[in-house]
Protein backbone atom coordinates (compact mmCIF):
# COMPACT_ATOMS: atom_id res chain seq x y z
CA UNK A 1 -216.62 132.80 65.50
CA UNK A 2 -214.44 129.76 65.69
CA UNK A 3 -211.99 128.65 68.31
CA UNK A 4 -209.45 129.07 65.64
CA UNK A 5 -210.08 132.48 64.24
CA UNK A 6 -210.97 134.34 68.03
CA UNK A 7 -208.64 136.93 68.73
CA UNK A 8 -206.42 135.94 71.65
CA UNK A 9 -204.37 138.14 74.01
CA UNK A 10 -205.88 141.20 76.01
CA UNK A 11 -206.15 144.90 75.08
CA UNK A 12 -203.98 147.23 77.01
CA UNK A 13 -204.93 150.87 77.67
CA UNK A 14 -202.25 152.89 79.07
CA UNK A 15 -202.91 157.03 80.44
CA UNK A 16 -201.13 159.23 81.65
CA UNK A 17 -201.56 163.08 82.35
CA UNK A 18 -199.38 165.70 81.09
CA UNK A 19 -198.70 168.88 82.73
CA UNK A 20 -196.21 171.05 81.12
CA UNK A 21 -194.31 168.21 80.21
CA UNK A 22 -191.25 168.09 77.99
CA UNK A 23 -192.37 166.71 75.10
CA UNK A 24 -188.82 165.04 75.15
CA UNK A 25 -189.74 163.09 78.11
CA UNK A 26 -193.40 162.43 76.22
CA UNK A 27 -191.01 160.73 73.92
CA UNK A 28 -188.87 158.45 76.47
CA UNK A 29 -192.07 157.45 77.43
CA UNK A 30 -193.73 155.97 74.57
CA UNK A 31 -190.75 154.54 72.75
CA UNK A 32 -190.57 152.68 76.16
CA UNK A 33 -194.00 152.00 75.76
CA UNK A 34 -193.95 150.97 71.60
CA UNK A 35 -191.22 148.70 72.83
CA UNK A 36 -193.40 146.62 75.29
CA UNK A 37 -196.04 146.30 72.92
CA UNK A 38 -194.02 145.13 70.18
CA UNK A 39 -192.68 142.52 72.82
CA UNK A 40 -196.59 141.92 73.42
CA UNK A 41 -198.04 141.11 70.22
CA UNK A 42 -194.60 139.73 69.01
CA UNK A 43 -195.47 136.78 71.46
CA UNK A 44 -199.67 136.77 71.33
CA UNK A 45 -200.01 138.58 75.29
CA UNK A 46 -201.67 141.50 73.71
CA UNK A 47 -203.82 142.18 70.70
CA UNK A 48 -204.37 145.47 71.31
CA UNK A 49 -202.77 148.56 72.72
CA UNK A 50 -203.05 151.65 73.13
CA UNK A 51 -202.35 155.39 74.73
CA UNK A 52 -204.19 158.19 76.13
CA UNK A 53 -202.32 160.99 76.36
CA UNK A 54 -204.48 163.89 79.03
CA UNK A 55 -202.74 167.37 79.07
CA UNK A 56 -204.01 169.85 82.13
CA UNK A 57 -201.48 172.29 80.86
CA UNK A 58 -202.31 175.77 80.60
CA UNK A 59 -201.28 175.92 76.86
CA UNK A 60 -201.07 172.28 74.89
CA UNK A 61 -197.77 170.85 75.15
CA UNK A 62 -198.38 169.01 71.78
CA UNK A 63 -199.44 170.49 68.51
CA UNK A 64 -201.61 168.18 66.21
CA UNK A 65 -198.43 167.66 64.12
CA UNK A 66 -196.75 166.20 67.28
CA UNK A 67 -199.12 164.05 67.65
CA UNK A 68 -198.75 163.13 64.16
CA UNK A 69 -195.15 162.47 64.55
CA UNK A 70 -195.46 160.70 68.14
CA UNK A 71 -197.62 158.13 66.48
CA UNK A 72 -194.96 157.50 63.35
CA UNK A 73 -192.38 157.36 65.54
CA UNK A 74 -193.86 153.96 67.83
CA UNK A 75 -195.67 151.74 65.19
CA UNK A 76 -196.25 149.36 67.56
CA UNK A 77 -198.89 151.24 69.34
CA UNK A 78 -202.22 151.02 67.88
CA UNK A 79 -203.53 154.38 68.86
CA UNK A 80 -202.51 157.27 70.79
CA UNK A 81 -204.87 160.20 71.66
CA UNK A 82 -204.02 163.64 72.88
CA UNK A 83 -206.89 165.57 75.14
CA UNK A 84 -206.49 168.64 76.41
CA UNK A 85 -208.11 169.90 78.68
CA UNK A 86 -206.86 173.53 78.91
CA UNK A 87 -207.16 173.71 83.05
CA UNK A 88 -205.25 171.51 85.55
CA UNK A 89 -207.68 169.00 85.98
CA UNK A 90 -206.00 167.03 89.13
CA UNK A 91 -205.39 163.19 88.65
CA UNK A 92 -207.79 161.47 89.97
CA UNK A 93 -210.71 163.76 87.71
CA UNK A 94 -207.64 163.34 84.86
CA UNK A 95 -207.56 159.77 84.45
CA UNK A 96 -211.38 159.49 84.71
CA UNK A 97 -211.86 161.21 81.74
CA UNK A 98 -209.06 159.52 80.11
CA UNK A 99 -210.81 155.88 80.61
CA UNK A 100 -213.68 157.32 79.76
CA UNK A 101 -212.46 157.82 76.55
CA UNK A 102 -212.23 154.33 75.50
CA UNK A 103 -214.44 151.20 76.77
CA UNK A 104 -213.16 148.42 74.73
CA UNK A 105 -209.71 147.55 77.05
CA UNK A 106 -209.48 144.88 78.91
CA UNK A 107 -207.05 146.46 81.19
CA UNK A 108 -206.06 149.95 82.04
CA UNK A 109 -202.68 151.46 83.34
CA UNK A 110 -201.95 154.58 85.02
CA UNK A 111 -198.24 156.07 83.75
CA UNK A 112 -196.94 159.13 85.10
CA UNK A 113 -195.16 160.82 82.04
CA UNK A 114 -191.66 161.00 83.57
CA UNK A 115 -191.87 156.98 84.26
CA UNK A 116 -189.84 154.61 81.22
CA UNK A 117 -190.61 151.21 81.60
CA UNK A 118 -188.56 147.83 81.41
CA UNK A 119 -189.73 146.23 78.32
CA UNK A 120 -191.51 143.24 79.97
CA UNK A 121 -192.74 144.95 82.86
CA UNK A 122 -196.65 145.64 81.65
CA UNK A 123 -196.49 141.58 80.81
CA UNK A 124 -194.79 140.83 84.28
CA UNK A 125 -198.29 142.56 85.91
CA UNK A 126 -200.65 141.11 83.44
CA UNK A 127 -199.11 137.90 84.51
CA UNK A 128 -200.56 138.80 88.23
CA UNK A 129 -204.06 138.44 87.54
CA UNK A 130 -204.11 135.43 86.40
CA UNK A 131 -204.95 135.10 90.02
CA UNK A 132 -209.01 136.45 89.85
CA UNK A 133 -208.59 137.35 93.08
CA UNK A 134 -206.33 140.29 92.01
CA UNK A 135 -207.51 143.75 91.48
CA UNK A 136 -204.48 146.08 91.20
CA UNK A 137 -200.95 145.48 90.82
CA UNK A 138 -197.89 147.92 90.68
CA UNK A 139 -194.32 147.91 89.39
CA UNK A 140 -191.08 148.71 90.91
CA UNK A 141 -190.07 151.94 90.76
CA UNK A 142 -186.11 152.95 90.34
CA UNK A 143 -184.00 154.73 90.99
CA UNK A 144 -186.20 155.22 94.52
CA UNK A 145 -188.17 151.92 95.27
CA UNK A 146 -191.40 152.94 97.24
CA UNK A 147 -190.33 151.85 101.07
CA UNK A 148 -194.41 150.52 101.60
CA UNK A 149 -194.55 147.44 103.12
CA UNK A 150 -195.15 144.03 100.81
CA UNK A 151 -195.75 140.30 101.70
CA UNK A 152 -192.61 138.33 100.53
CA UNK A 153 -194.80 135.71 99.59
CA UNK A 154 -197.60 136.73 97.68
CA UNK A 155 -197.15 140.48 96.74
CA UNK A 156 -199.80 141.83 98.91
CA UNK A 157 -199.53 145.52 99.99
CA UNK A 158 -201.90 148.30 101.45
CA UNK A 159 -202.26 150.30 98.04
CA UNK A 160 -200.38 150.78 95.03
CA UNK A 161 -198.89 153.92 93.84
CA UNK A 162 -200.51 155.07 90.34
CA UNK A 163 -196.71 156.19 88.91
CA UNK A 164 -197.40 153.16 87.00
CA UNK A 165 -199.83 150.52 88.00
CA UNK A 166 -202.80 148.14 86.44
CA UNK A 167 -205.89 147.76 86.73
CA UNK A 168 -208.83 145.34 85.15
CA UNK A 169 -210.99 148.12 83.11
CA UNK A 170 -214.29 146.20 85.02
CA UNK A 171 -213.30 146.91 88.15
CA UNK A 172 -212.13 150.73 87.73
CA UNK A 173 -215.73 151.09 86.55
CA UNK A 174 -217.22 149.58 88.78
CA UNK A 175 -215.52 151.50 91.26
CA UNK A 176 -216.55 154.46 89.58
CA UNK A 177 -212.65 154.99 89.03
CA UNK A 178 -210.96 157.62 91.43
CA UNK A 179 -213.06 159.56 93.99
CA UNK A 180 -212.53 163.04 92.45
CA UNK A 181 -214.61 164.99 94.29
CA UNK A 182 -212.34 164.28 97.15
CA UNK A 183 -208.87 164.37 95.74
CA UNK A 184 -206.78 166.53 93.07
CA UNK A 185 -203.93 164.93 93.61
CA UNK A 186 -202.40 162.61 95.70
CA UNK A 187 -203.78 159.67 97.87
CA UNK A 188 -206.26 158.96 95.32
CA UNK A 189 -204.67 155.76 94.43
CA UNK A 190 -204.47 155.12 97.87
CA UNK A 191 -208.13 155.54 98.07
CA UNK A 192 -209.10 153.44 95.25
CA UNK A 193 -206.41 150.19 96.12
CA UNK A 194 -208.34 150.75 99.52
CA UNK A 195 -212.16 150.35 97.62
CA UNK A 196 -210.35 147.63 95.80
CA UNK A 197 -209.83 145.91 99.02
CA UNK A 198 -213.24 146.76 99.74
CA UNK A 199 -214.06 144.65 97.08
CA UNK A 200 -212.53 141.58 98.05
CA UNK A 201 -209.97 141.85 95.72
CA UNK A 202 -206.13 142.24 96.67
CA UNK A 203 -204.04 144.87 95.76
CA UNK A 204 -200.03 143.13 94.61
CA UNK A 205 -196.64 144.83 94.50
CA UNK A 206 -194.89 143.05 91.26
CA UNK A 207 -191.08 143.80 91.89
CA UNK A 208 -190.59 141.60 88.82
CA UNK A 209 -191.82 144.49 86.83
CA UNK A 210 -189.37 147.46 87.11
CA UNK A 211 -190.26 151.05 85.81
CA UNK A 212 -187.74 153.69 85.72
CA UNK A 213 -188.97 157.09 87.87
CA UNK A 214 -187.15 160.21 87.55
CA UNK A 215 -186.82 162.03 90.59
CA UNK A 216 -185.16 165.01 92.31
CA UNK A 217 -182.64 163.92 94.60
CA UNK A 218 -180.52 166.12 96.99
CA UNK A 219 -176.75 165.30 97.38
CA UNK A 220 -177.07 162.62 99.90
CA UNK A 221 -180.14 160.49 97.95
CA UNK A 222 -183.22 162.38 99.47
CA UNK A 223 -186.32 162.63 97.78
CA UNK A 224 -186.95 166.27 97.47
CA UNK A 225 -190.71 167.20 97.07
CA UNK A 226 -192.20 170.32 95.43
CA UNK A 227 -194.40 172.95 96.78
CA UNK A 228 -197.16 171.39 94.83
CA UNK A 229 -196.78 168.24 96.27
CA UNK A 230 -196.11 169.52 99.92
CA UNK A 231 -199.55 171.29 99.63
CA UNK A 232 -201.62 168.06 97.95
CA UNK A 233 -200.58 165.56 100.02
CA UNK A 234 -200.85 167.52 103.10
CA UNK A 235 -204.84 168.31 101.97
CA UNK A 236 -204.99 164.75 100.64
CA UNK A 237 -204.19 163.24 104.37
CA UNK A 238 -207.10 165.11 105.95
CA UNK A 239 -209.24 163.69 103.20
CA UNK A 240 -208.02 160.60 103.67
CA UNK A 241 -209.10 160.78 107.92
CA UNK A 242 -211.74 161.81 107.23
CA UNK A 243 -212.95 159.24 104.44
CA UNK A 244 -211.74 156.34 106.09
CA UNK A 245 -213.35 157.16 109.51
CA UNK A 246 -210.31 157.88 111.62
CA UNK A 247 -211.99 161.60 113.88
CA UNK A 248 -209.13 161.35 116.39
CA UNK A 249 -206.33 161.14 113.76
CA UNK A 250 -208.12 163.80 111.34
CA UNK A 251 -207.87 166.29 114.59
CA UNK A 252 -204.04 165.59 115.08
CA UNK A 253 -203.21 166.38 111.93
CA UNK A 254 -205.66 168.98 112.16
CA UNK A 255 -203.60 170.48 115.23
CA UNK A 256 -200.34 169.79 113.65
CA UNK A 257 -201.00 172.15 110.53
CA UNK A 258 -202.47 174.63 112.57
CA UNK A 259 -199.00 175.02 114.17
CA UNK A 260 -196.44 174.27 111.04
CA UNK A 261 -193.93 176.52 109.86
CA UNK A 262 -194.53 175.28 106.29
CA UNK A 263 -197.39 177.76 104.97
CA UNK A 264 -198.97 174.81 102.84
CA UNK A 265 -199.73 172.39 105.48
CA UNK A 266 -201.60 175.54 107.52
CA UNK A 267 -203.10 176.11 104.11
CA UNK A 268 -203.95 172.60 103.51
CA UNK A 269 -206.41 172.69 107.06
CA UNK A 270 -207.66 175.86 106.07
CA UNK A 271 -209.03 174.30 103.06
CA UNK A 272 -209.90 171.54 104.91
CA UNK A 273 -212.74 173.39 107.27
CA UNK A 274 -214.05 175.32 103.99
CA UNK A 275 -215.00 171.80 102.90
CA UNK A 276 -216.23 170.59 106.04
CA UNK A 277 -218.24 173.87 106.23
CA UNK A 278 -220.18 174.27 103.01
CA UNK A 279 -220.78 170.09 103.57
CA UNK A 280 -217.98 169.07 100.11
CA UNK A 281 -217.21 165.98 101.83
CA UNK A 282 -218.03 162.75 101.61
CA UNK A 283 -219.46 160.35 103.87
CA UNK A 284 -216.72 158.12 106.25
CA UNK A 285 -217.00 154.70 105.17
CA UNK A 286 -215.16 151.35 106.81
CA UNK A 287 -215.86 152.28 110.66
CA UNK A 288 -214.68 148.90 111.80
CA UNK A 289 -211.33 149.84 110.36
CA UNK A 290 -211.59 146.73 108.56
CA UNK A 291 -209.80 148.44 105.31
CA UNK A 292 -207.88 151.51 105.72
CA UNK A 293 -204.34 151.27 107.29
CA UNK A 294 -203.21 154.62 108.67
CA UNK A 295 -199.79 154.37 110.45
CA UNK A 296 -198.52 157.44 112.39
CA UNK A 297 -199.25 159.91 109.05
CA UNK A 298 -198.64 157.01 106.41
CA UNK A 299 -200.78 154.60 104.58
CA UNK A 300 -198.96 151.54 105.20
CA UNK A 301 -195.59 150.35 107.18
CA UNK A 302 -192.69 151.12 105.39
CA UNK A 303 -189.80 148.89 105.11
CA UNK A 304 -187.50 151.97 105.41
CA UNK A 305 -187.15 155.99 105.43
CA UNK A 306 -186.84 158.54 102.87
């Protein structure tokens, strides 16, 4: 092939996992979506992209004529694909499957389908890893920015939070993607920006690149979380002790459960010792500490409170 007629710009593969979603809100996100790609191949960044769309619902959100009228509704995208999987799946086994799905982008992003994205924003984290050293970059998220800490200078953060974040396709497998046999949900991206690091590769907050994230707020501005995610991430932080080699840390949280008023956190370390007990867990890794970042229950510092 000549230097003339070789396809330039990258392929972009973009998943995200449905779970009884609105199919109005499927909408908001891919006109957002058929937007940035027009933008994309409009100016030679992209010559390719394209949507997975995973559905863990108990019944399919979208009929095949959906479908049908999801992809004449955003010309710019070159393909969108509906799975379902007819069982809630969990994220980190969701996206998996999704990426497994397709082996010819050059990049893949993780959506959540209530996140609508600023037109240049997938371009703004493309531009990132131009830097090789880069492995993982995430966007800002409105109207609640994530408080996690960030170098000023150069981007550089503990982990990035898969609402809406990029990844080289390489890498991911590589990686073998997201450690499912350890997470459903939550602190799975964690985990992987942490094997990232691992990696010698850096892990970049692009605030350049904003997305918009709709979220349940009380009346003075709180993020208010569900059951579901009181129970996951409560699980999802003994996983994360005891992956990342922190015994002492894994036993306070252990304690602190034990003695909650909140029935999901004591359910979260009873589910915790099945595991331990019929040996489900993976081996610790990084006992220098050289990696993880655990501070007080968190993952990184945080610039402010929620």
């Amino acid at each position: 092939m000549s230097e003339e007629s070789r396809p330039t710009g990258v392929v972009i593969s973009v998943q995200s996992l449905l779970y009884h979603t609105p199919i109005e809100s499927i909408e908001r996100m891919l006109d957002a979506l058929d937007n940035s790609s027009r933008i994309g191949l409009e100016e030679g960044v992209c010559r390719g992209f394209v949507v997975t769309l995973g559905d863990g619902s108990s019944s399919r959100v979208l009929r095949d004529e959906d479908v049908d009228a999801l992809r004449a509704r955003c010309p710019h995208i070159h393909e969108i694909r509906y799975h379902w999987f007819a069982r809630n799946v969990g994220t980190a086994q969701g996206h998996n499957a999704m990426a497994a799905l397709r082996d010819d982008a050059d990049y893949v992003i993780f959506s959540n389908p209530d996140v609508v994205v600023e037109p240049r924003a997938v371009w703004r984290m493309l531009e990132v890893f131009d830097d090789p050293a880069v492995g993982f970059v995430e966007a800002k998220q409105l109207p609640i920015e994530h408080p996690k800490d960030f170098s000023s200078a150069t981007g550089q953060t503990s982990w990035a939070t898969t609402a809406f974040a990029m990844t080289p396709s390489d890498l991911f497998r590589q990686l073998e993607g997201f450690d499912a046999q350890t997470f459903f949900m939550y602190c799975d991206d964690v985990d992987y920006s942490w094997r990232v690091r691992e990696a010698d590769r850096t892990v970049v907050y692009q605030p350049a690149a904003v997305v918009f994230h709709d979220k349940y707020l009380s009346t003075d501005a709180r993020w208010q979380p569900t059951n579901a995610e009181v129970r996951y991430s409560a699980e999802a932080s003994l996983l994360m002790a005891h992956k990342w080699s922190r015994p002492r840390l894994l036993k306070r949280i252990l304690k602190m459960y034990d003695a909650s008023d909140v029935g999901a956190q004591r359910a979260a370390a009873a589910e915790f010792r099945r595991r331990r007990s019929r040996g489900l867990l993976v081996e610790p890794r990084d006992p220098q500490h050289r990696i993880g970042t655990f501070v007080k229950y968190g993952y990184a510092k945080h610039r402010y409170s929620l």
